[in-house]
N, C-alpha and C. Protein backbone atom coordinates (compact mmCIF):
# COMPACT_ATOMS: atom_id res chain seq x y z
N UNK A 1 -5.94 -46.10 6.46
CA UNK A 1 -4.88 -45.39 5.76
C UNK A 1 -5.40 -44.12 5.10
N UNK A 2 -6.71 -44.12 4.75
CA UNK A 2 -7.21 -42.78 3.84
C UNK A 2 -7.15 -42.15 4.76
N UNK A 3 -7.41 -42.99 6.09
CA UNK A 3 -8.06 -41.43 7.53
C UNK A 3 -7.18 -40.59 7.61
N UNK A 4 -5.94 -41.39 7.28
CA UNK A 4 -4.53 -40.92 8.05
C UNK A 4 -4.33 -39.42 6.79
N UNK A 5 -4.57 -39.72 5.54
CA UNK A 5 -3.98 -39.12 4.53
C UNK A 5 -4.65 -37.78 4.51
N UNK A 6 -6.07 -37.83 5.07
CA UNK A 6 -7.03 -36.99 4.90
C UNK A 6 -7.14 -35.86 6.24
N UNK A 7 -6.29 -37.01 7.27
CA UNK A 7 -6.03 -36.07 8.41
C UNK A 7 -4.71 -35.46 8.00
N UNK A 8 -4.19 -35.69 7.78
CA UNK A 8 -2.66 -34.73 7.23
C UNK A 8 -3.00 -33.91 6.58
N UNK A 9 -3.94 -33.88 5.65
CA UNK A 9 -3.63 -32.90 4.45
C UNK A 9 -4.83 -31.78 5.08
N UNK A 10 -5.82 -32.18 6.36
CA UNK A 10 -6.70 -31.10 6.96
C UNK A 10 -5.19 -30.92 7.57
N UNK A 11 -4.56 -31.12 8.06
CA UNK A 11 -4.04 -30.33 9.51
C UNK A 11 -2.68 -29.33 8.41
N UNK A 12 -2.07 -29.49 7.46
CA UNK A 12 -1.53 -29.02 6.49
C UNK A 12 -2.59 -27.20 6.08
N UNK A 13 -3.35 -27.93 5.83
CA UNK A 13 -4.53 -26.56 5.71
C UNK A 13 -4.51 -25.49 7.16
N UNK A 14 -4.68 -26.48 8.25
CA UNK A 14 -5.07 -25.89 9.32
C UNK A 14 -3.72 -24.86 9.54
N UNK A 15 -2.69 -25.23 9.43
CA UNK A 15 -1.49 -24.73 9.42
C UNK A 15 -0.87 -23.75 8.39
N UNK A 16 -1.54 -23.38 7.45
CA UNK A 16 -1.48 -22.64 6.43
C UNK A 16 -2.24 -21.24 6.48
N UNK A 17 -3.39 -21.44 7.15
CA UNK A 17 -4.45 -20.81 7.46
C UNK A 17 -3.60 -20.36 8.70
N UNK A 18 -3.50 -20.66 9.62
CA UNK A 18 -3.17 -19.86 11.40
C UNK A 18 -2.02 -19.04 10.54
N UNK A 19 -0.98 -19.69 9.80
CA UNK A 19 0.10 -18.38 9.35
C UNK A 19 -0.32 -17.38 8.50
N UNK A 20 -1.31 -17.44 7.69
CA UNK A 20 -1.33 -16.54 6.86
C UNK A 20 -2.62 -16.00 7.82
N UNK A 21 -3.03 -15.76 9.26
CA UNK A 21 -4.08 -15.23 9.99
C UNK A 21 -2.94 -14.49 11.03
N UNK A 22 -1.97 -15.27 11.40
CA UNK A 22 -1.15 -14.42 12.53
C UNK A 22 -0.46 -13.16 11.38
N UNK A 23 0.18 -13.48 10.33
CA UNK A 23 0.92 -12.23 9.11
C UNK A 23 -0.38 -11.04 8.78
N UNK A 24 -1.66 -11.89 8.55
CA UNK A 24 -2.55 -10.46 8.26
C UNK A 24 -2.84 -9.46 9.60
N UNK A 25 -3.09 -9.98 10.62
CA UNK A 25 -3.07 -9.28 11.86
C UNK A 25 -1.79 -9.15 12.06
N UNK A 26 -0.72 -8.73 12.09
CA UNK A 26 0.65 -8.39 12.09
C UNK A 26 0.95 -7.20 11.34
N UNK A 27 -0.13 -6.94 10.02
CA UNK A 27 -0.24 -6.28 8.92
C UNK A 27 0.82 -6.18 7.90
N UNK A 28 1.42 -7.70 8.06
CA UNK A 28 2.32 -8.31 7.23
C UNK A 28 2.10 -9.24 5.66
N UNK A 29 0.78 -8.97 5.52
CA UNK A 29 0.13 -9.50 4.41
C UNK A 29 -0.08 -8.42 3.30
N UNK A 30 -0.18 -8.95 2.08
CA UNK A 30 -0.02 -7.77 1.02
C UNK A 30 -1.42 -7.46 1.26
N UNK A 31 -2.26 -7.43 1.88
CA UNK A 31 -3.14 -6.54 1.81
C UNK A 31 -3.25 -6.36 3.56
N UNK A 32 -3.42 -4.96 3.83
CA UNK A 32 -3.70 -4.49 5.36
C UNK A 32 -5.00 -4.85 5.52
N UNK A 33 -6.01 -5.05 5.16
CA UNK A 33 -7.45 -5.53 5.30
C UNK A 33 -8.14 -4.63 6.06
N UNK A 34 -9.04 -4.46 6.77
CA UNK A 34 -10.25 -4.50 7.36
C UNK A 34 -9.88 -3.03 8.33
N UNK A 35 -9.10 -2.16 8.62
CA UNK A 35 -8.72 -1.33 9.42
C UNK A 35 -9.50 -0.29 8.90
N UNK A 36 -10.53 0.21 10.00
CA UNK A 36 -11.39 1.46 9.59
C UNK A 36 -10.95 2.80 9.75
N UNK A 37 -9.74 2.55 9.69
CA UNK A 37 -8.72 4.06 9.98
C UNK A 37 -9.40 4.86 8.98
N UNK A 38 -9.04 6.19 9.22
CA UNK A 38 -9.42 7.85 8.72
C UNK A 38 -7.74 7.85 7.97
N UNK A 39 -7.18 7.33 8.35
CA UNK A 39 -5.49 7.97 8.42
C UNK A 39 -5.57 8.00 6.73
N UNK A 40 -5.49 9.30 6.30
CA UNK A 40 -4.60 9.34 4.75
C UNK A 40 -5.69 9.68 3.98
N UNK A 41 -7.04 9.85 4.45
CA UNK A 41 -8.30 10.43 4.05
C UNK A 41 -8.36 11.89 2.92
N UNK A 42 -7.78 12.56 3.96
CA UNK A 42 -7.96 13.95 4.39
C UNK A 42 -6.59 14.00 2.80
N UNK A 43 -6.90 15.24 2.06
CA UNK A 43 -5.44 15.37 1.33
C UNK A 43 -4.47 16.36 2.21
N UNK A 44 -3.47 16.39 1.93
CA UNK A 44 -2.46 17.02 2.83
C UNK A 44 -2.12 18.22 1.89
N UNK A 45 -2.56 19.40 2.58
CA UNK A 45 -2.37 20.49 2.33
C UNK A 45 -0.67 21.31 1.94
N UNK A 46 -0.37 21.58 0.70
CA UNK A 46 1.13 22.10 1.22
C UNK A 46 1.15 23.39 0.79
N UNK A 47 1.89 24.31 1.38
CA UNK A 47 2.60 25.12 1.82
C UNK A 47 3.58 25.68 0.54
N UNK A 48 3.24 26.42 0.03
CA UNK A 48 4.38 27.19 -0.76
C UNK A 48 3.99 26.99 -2.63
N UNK A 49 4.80 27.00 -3.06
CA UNK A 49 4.55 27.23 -4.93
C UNK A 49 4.71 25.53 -5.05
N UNK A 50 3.71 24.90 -6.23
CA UNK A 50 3.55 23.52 -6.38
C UNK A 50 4.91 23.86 -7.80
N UNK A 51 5.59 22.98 -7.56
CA UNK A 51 6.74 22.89 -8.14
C UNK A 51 6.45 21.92 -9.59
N UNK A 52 6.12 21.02 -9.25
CA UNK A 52 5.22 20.24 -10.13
C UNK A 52 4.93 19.00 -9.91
N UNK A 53 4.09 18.12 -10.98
CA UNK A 53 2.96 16.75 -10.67
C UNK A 53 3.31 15.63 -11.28
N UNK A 54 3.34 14.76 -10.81
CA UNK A 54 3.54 13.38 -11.42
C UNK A 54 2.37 12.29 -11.14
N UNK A 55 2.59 11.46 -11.73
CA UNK A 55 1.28 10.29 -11.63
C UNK A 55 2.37 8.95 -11.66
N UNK A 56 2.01 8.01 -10.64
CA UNK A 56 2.90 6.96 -10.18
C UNK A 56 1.78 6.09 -10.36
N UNK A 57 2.10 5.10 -11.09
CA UNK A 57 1.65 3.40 -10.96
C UNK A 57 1.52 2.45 -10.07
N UNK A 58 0.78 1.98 -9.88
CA UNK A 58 0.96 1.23 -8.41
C UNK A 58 0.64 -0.42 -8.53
N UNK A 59 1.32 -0.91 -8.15
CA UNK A 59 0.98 -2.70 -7.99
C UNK A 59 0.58 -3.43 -6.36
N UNK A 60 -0.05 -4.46 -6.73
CA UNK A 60 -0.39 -4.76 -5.54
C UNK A 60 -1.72 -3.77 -4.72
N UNK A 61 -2.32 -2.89 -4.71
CA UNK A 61 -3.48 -1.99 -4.33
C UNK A 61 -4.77 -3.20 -4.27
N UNK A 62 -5.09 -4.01 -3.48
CA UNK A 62 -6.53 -4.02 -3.64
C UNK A 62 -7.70 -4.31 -2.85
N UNK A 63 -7.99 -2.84 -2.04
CA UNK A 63 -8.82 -2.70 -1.61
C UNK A 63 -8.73 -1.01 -1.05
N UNK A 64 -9.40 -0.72 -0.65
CA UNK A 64 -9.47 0.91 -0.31
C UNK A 64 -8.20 1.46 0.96
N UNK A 65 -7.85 0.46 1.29
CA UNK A 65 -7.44 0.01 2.89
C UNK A 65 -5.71 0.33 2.14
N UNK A 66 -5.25 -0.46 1.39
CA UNK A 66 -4.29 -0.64 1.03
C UNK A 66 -4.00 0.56 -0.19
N UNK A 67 -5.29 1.57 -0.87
CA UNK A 67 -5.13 2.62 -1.15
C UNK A 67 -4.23 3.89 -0.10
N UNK A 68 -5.04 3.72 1.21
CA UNK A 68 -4.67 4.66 2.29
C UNK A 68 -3.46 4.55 2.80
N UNK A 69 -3.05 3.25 2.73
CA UNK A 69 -1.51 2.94 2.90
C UNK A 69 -0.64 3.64 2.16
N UNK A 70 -0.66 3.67 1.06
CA UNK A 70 -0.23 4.06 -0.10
C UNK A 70 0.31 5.96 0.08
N UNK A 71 -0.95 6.39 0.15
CA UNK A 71 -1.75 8.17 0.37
C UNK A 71 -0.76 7.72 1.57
N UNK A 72 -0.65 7.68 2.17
CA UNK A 72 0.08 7.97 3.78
C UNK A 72 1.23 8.07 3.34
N UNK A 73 2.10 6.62 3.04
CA UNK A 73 3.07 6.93 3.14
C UNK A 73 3.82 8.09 2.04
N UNK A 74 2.97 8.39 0.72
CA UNK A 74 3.62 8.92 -0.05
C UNK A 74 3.55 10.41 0.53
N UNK A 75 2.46 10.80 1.36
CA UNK A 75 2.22 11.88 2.22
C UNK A 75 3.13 12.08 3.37
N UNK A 76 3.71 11.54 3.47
CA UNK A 76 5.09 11.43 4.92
C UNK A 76 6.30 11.98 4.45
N UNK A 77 6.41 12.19 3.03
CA UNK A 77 7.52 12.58 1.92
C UNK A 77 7.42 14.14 2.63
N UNK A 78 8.46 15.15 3.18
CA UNK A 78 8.58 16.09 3.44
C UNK A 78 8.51 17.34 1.94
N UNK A 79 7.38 18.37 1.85
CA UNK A 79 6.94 18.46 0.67
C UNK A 79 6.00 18.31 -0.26
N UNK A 80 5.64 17.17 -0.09
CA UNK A 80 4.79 16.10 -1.06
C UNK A 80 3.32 15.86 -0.64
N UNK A 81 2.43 16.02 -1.23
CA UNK A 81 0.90 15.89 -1.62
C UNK A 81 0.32 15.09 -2.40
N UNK A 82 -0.05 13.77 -2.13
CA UNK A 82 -0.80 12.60 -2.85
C UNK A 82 -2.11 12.24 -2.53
N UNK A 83 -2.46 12.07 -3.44
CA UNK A 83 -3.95 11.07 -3.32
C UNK A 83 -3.87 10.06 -4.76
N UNK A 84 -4.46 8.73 -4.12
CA UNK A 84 -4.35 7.54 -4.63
C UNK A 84 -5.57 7.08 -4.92
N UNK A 85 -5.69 6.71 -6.49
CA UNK A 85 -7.23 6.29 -7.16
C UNK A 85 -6.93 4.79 -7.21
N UNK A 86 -7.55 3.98 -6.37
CA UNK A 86 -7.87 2.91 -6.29
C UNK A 86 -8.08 2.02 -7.70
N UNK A 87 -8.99 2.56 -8.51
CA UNK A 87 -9.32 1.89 -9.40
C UNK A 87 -8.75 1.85 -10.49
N UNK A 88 -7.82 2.81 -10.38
CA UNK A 88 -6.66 3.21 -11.87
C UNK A 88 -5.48 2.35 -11.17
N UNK A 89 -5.34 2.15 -10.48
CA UNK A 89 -4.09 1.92 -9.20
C UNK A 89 -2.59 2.69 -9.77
N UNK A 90 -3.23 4.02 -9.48
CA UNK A 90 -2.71 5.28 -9.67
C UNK A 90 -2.53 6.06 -8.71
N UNK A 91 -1.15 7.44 -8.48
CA UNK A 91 -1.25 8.08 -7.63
C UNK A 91 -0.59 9.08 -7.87
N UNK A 92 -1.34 10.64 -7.61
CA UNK A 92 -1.11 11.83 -8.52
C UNK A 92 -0.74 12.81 -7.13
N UNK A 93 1.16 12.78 -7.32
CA UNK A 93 1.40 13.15 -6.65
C UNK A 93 2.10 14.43 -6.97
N UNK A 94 1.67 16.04 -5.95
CA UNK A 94 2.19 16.84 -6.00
C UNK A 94 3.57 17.67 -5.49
N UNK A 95 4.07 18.42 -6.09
CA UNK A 95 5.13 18.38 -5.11
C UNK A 95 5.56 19.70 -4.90
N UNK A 96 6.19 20.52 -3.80
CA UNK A 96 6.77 22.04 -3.02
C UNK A 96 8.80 21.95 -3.52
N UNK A 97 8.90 20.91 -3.62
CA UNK A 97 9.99 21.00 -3.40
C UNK A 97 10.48 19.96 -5.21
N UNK A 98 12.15 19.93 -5.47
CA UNK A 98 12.49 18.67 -6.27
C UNK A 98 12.50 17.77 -5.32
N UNK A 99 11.82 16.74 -6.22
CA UNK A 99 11.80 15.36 -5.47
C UNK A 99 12.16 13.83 -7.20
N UNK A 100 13.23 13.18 -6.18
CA UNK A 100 13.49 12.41 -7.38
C UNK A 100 12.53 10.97 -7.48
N UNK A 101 12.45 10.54 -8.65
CA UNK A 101 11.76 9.29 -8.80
C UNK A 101 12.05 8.14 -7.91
N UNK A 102 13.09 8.05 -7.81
CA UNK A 102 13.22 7.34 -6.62
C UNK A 102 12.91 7.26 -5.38
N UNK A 103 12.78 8.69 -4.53
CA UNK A 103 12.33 8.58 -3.09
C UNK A 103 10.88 8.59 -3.27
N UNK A 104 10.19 8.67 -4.41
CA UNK A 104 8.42 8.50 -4.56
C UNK A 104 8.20 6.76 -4.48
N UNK A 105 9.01 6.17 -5.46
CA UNK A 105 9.66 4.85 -5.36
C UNK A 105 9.42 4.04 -4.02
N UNK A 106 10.83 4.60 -3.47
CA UNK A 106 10.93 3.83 -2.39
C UNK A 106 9.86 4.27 -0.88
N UNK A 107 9.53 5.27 -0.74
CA UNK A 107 7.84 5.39 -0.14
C UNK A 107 6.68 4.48 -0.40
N UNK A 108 6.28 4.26 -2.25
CA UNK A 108 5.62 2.82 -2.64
C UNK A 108 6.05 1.66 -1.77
N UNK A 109 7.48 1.60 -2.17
CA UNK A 109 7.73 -0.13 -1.56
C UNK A 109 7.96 -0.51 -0.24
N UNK A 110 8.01 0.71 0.27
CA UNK A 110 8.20 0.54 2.03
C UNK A 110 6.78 0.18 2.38
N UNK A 111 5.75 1.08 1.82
CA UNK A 111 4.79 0.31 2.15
C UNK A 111 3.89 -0.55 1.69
N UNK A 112 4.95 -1.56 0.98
CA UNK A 112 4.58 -2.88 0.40
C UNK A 112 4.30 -3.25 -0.42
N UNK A 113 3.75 -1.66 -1.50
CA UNK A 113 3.53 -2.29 -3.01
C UNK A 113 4.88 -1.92 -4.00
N UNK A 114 3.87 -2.06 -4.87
CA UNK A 114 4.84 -1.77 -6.14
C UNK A 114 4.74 -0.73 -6.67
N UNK A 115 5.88 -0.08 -7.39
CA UNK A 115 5.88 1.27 -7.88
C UNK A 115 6.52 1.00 -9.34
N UNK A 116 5.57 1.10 -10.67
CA UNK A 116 5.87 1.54 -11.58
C UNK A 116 5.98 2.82 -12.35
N UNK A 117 5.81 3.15 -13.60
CA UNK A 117 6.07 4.01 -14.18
C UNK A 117 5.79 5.06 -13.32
N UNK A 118 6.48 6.00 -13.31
CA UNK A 118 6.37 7.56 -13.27
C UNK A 118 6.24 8.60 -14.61
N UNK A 119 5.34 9.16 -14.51
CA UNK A 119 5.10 10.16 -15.83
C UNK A 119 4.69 11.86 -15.24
């Protein structure tokens, strides 16, 4: 009867483990992990009079990987110039154009974290 209890609760594990291994390779896990991408490195150069700067909060950030996530997508914002400090889990973003708190926002949460304060 223990065998039985002890085999359930391995194969419970075993099954916990394959889903949360198929979601991280999916890059469906709160952290993107291990991807040696360049992408979001580089700061993105803009074009015209800097209108002005904000610094965005960030939740969920932890590892360098899931920094670059971050720098990307807030860099995809038409306008917009970010780079993201990992260790503040901060992100000091510039801007060409008005841009409202919200579409900085929802750039954070699309790509999976969290977006607090704006200042």
């Amino acid at each position: 009867m223990v065998d039985v209890i002890i085999l359930l609760f391995v194969l419970v594990l075993i099954i916990f483990a394959v889903k949360g291994s198929i979601r991280h390779f999916k890059g469906e896990s709160p952290c993107c992990g291990g991807s040696s991408s360049s992408e979001g490195k580089k700061e993105k150069k803009l074009e015209g009079i800097i209108l002005g700067e904000k610094d965005v909060d960030i939740g969920g950030m932890t590892c360098s990987n899931c920094a670059l996530r971050v720098q990307s997508a807030l860099n995809r914002i038409d306008g917009v110039s970010a780079t993201v400090d990992l260790k503040e889990h901060m992100a000091h973003v510039r801007f060409t154009r008005l841009i409202s708190d919200d579409e900085i926002k929802n750039a954070i949460t699309s790509a999976g974290y969290e977006a607090g304060d704006i200042s």
